[in-house]
PDB file of N, CA and C in Angstrom:
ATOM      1  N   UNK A   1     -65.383  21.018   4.455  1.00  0.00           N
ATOM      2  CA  UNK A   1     -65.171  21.338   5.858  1.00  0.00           C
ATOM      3  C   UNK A   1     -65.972  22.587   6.207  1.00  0.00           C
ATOM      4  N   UNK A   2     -66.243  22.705   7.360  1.00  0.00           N
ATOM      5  CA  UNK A   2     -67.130  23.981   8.208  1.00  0.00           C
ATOM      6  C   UNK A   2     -66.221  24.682   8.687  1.00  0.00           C
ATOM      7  N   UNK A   3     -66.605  26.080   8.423  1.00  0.00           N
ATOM      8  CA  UNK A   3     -65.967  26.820   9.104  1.00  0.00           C
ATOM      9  C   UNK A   3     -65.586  26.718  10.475  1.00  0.00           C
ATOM     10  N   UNK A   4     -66.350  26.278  11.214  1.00  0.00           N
ATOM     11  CA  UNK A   4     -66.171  25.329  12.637  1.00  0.00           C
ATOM     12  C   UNK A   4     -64.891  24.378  12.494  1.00  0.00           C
ATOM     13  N   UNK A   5     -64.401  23.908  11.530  1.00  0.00           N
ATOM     14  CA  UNK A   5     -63.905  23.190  11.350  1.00  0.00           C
ATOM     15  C   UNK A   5     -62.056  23.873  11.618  1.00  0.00           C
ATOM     16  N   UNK A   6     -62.393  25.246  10.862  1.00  0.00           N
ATOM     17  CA  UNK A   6     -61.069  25.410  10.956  1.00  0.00           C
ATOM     18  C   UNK A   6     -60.729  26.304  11.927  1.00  0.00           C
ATOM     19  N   UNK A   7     -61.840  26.864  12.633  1.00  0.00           N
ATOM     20  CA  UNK A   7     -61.246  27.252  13.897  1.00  0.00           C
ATOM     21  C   UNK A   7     -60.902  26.133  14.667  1.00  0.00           C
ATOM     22  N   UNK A   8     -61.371  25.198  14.766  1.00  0.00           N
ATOM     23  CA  UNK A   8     -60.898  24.072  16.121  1.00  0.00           C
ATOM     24  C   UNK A   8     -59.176  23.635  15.133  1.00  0.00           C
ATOM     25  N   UNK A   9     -59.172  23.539  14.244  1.00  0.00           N
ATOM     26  CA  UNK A   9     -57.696  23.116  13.854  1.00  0.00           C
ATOM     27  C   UNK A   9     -56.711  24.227  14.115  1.00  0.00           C
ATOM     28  N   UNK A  10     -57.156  25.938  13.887  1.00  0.00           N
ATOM     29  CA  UNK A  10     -56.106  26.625  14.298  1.00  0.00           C
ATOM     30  C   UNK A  10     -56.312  26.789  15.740  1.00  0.00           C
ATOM     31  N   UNK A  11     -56.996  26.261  16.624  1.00  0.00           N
ATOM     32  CA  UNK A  11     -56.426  26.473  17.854  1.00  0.00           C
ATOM     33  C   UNK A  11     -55.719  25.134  18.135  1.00  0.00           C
ATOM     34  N   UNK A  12     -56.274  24.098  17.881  1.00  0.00           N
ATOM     35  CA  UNK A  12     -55.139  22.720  17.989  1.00  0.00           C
ATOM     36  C   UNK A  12     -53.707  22.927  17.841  1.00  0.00           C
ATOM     37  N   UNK A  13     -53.458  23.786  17.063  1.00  0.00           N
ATOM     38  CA  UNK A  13     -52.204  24.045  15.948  1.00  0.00           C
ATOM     39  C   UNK A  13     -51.373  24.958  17.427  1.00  0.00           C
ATOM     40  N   UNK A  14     -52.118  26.183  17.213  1.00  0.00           N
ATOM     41  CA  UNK A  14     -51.493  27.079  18.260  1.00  0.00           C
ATOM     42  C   UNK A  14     -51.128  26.638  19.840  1.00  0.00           C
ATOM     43  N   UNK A  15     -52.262  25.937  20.262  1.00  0.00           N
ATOM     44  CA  UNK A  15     -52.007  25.204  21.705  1.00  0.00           C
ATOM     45  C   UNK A  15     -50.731  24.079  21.596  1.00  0.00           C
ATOM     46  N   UNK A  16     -50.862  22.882  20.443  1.00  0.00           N
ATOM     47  CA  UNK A  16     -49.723  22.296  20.666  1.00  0.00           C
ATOM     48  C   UNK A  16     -48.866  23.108  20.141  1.00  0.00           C
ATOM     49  N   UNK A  17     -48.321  24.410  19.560  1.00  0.00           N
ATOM     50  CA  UNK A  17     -46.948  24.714  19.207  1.00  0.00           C
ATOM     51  C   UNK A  17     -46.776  25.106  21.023  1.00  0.00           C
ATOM     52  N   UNK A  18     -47.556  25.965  21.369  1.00  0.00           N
ATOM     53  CA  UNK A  18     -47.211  26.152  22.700  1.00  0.00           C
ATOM     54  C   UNK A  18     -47.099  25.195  23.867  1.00  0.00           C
ATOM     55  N   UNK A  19     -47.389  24.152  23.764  1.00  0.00           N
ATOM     56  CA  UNK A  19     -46.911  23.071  24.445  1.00  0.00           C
ATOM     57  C   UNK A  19     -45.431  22.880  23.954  1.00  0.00           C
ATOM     58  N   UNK A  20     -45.287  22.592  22.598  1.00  0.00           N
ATOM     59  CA  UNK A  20     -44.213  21.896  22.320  1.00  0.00           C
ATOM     60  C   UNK A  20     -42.964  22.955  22.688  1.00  0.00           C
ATOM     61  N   UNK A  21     -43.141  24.535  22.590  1.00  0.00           N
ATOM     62  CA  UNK A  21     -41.981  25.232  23.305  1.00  0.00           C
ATOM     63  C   UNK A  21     -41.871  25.032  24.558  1.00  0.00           C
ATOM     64  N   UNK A  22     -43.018  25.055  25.608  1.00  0.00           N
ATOM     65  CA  UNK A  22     -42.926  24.741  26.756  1.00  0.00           C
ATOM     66  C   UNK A  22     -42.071  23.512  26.962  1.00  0.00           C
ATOM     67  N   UNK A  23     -42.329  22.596  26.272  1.00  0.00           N
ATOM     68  CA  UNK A  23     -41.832  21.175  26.795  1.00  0.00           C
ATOM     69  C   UNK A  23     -40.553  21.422  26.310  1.00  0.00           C
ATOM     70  N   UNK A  24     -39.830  21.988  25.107  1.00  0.00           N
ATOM     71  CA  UNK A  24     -39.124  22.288  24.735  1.00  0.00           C
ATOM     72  C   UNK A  24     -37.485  23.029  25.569  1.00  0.00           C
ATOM     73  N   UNK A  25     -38.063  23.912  26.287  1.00  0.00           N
ATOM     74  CA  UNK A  25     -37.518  24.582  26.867  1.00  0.00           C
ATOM     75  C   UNK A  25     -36.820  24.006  28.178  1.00  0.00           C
ATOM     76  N   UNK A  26     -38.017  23.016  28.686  1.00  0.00           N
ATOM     77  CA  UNK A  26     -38.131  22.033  29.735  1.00  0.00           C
ATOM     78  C   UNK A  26     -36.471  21.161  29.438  1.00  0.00           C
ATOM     79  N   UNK A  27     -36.948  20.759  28.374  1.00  0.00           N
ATOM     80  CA  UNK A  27     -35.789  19.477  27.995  1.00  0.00           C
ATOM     81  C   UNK A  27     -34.224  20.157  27.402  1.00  0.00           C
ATOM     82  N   UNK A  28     -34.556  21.016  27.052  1.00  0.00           N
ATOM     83  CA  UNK A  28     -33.091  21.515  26.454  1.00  0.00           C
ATOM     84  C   UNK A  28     -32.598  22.393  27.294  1.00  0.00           C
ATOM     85  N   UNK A  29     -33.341  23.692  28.030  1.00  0.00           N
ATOM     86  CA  UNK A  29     -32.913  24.430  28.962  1.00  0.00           C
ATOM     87  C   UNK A  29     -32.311  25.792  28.359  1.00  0.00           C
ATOM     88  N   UNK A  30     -31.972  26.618  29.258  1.00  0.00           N
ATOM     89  CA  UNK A  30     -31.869  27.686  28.461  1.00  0.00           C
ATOM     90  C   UNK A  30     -30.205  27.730  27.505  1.00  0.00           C
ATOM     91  N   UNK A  31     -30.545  28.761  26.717  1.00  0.00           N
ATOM     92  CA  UNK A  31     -29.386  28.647  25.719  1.00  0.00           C
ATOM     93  C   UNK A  31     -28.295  29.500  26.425  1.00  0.00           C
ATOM     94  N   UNK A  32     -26.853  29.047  26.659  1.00  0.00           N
ATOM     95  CA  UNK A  32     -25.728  29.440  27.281  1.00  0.00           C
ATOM     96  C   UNK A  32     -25.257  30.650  26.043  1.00  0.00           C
ATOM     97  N   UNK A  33     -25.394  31.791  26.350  1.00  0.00           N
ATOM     98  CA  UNK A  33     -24.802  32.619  25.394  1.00  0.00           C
ATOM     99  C   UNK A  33     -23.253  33.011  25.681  1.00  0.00           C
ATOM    100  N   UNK A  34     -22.697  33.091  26.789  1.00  0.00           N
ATOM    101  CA  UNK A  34     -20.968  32.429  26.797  1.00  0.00           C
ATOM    102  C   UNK A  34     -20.254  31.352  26.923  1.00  0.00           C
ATOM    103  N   UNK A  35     -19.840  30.617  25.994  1.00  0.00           N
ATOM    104  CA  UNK A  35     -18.654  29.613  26.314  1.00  0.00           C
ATOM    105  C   UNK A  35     -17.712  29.919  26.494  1.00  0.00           C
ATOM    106  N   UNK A  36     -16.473  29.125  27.092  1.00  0.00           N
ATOM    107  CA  UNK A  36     -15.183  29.096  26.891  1.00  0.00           C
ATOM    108  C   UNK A  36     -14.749  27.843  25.917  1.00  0.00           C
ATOM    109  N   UNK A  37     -13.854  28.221  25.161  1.00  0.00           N
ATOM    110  CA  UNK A  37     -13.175  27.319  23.999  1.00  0.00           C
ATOM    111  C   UNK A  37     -12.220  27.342  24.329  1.00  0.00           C
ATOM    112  N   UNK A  38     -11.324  26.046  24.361  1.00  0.00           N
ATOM    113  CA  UNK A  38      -9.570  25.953  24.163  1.00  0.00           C
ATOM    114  C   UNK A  38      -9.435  26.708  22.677  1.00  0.00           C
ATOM    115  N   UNK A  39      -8.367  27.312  22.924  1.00  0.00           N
ATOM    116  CA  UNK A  39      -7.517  28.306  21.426  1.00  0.00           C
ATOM    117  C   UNK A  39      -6.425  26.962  20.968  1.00  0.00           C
ATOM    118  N   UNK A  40      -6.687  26.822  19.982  1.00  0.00           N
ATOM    119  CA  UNK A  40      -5.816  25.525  19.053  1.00  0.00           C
ATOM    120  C   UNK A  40      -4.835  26.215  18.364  1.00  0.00           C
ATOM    121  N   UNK A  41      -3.280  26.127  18.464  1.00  0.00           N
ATOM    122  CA  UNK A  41      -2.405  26.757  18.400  1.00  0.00           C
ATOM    123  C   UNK A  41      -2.413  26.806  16.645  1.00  0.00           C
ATOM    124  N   UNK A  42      -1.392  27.628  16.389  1.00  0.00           N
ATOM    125  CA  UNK A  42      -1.707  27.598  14.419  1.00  0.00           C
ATOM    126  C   UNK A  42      -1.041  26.143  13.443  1.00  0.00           C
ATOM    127  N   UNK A  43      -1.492  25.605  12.839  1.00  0.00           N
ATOM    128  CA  UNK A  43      -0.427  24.356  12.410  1.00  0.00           C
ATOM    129  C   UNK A  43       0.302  25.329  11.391  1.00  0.00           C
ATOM    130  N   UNK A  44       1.410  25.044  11.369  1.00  0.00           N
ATOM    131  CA  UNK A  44       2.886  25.298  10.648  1.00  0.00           C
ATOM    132  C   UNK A  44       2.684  24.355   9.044  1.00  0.00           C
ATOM    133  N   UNK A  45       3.567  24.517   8.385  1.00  0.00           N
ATOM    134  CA  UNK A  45       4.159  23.620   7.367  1.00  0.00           C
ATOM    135  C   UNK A  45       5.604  23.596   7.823  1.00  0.00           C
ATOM    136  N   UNK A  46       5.726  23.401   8.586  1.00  0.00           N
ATOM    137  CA  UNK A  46       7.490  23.617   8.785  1.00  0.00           C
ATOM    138  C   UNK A  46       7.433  22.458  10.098  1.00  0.00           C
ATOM    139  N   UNK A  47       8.477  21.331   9.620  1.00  0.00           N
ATOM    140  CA  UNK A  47       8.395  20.136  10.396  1.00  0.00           C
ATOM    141  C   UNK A  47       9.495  20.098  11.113  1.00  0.00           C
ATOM    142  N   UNK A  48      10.122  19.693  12.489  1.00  0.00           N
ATOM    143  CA  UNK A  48      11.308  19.807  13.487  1.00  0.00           C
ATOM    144  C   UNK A  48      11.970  18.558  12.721  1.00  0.00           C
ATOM    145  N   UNK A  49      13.513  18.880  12.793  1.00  0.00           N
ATOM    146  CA  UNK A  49      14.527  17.678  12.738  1.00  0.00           C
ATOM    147  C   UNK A  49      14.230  16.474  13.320  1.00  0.00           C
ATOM    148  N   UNK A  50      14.259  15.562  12.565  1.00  0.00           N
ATOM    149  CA  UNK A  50      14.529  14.189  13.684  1.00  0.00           C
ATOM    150  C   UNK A  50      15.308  14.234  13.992  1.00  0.00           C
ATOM    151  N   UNK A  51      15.120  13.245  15.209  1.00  0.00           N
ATOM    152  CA  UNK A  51      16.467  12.544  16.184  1.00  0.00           C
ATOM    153  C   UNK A  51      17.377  11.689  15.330  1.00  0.00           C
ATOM    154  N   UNK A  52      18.758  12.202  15.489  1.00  0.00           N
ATOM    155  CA  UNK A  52      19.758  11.599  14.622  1.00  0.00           C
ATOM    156  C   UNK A  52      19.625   9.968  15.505  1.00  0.00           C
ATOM    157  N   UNK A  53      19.746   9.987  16.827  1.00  0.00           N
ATOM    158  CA  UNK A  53      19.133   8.463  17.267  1.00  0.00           C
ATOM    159  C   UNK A  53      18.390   7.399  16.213  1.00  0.00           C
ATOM    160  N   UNK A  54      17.776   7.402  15.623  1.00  0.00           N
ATOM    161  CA  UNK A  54      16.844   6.663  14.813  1.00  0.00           C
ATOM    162  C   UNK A  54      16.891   7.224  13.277  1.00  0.00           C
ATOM    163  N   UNK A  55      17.248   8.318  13.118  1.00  0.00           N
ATOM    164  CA  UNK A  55      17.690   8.514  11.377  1.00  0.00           C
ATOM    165  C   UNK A  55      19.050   9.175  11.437  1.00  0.00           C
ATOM    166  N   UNK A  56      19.955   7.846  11.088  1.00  0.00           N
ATOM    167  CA  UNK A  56      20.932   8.210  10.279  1.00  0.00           C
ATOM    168  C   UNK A  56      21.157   7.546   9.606  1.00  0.00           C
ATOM    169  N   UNK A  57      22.519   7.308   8.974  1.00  0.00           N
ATOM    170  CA  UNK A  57      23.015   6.811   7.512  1.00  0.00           C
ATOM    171  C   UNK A  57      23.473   5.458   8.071  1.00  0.00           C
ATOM    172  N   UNK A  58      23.903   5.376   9.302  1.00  0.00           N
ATOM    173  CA  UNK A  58      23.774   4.093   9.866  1.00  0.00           C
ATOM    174  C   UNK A  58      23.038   3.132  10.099  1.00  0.00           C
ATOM    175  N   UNK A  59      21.481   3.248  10.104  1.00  0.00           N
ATOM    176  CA  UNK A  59      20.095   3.119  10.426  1.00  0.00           C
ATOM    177  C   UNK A  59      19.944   1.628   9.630  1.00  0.00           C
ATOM    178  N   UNK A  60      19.133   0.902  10.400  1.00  0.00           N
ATOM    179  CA  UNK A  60      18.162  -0.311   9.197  1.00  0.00           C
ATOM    180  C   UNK A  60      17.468   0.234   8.429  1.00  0.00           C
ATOM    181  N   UNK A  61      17.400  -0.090   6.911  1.00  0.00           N
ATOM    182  CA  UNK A  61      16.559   0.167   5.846  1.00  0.00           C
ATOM    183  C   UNK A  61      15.646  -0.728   5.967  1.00  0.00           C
ATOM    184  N   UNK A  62      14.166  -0.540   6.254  1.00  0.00           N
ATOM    185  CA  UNK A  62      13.689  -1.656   6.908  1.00  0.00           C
ATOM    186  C   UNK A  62      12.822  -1.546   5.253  1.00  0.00           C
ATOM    187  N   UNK A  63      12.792  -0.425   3.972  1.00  0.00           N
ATOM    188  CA  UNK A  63      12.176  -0.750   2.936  1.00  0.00           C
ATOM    189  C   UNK A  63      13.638  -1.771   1.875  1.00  0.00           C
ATOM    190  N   UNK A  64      14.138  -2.517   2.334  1.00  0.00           N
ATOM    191  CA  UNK A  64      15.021  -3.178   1.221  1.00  0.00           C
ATOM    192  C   UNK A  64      14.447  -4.368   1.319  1.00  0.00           C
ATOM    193  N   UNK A  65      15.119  -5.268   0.211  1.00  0.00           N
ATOM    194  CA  UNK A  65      14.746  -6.849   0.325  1.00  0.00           C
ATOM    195  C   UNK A  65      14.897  -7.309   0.923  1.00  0.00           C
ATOM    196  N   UNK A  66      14.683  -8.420   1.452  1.00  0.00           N
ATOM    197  CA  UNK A  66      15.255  -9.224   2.410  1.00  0.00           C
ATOM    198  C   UNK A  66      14.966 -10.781   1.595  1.00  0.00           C
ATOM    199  N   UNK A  67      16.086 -11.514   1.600  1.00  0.00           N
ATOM    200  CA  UNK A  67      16.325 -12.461   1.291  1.00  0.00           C
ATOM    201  C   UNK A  67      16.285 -13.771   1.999  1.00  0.00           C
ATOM    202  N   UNK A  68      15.316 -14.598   2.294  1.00  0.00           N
ATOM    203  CA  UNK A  68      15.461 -15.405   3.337  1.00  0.00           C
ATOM    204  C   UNK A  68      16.162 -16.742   2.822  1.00  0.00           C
ATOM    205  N   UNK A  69      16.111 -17.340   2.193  1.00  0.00           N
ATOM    206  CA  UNK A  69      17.312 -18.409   1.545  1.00  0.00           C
ATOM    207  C   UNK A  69      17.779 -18.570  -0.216  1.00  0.00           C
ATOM    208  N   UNK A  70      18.658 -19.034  -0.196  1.00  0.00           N
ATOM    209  CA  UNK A  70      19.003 -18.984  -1.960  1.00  0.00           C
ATOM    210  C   UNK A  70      18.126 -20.287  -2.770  1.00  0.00           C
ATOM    211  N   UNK A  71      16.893 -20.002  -2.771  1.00  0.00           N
ATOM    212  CA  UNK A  71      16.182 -20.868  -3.328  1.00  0.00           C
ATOM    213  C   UNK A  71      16.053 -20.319  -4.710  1.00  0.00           C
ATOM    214  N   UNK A  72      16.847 -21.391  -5.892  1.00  0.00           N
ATOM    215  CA  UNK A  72      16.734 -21.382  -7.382  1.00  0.00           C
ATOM    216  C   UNK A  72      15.805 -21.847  -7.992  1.00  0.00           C
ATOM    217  N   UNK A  73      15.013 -22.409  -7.446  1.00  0.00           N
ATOM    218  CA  UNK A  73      13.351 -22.320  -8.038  1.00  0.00           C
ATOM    219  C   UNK A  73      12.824 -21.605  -8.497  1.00  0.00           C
ATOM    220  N   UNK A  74      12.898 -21.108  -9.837  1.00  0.00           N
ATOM    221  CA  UNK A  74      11.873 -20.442 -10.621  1.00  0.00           C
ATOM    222  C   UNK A  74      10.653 -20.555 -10.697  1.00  0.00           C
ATOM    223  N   UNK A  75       9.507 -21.312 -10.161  1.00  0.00           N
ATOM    224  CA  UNK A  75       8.262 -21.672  -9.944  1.00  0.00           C
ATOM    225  C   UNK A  75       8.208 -22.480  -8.997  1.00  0.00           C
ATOM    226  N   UNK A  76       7.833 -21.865  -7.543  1.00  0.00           N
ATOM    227  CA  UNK A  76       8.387 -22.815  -6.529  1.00  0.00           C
ATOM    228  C   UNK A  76       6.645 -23.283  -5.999  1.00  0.00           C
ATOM    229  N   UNK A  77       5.779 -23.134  -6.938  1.00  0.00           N
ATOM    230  CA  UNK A  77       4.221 -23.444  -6.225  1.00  0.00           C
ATOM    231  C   UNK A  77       3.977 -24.625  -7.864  1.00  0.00           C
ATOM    232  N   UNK A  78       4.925 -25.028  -8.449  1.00  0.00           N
ATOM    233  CA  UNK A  78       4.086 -25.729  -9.874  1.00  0.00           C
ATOM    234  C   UNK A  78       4.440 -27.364  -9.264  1.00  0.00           C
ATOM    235  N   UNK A  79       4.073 -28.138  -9.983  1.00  0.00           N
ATOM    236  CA  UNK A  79       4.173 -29.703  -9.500  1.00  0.00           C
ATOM    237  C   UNK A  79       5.305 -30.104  -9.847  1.00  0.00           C
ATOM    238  N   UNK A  80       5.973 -29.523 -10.545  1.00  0.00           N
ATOM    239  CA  UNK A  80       7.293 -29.590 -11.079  1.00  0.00           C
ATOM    240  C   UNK A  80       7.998 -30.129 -12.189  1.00  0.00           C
ATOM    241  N   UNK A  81       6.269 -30.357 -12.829  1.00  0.00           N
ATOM    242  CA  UNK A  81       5.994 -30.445 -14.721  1.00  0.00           C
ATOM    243  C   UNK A  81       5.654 -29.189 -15.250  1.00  0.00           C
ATOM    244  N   UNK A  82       6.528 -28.447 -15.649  1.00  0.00           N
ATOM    245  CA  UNK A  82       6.447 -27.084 -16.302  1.00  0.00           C
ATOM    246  C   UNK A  82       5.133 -27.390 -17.418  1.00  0.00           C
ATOM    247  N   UNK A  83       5.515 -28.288 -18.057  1.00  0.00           N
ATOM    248  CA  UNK A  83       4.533 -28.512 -19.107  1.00  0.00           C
ATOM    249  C   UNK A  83       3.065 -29.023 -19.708  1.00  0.00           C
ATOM    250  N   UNK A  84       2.131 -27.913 -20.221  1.00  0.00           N
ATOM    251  CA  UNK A  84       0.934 -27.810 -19.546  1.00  0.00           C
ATOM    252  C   UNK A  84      -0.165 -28.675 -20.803  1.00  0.00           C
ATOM    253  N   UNK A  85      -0.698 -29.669 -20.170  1.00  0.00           N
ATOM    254  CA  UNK A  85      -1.755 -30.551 -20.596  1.00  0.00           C
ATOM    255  C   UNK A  85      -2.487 -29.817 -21.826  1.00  0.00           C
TER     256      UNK A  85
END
């Protein structure tokens, strides 16, 4: 390369950085140096009582069994030849 060469690349260089702030500035706009933020209150480890309404000792246990008929079928998906070929 010629010395010619690298002056025309550092002014290429310098003109588009200065375009690209210009355009830059254009599209983003200036930088807001005050916001306002909502303040997010502190989280606790300390959880409120439930409503005795919906937990008490009276309540549905909705984790128990539930039994839908007295079916004595011990293998209720086999053909009903236990005994295997």
């Amino acid at each position: 390369m010629k010395p010619k060469d690298f002056a025309i690349i550092a002014v290429s260089i310098f003109v588009g950085g200065a375009i690209s702030i210009f355009v830059g500035k254009l599209v983003f706009g200036k930088s807001i140096s005050h916001q306002s933020v909502e303040i997010v209150p502190r989280i606790s480890s300390s959880l409120p009582i439930p409503d005795n309404r919906y937990f008490n000792t009276s309540s549905i246990d909705a984790t128990q069994f539930i039994n839908i008929s007295n079916n004595q079928n011990s293998a209720p998906f086999s053909s009903g030849n236990n005994s295997r070929p």
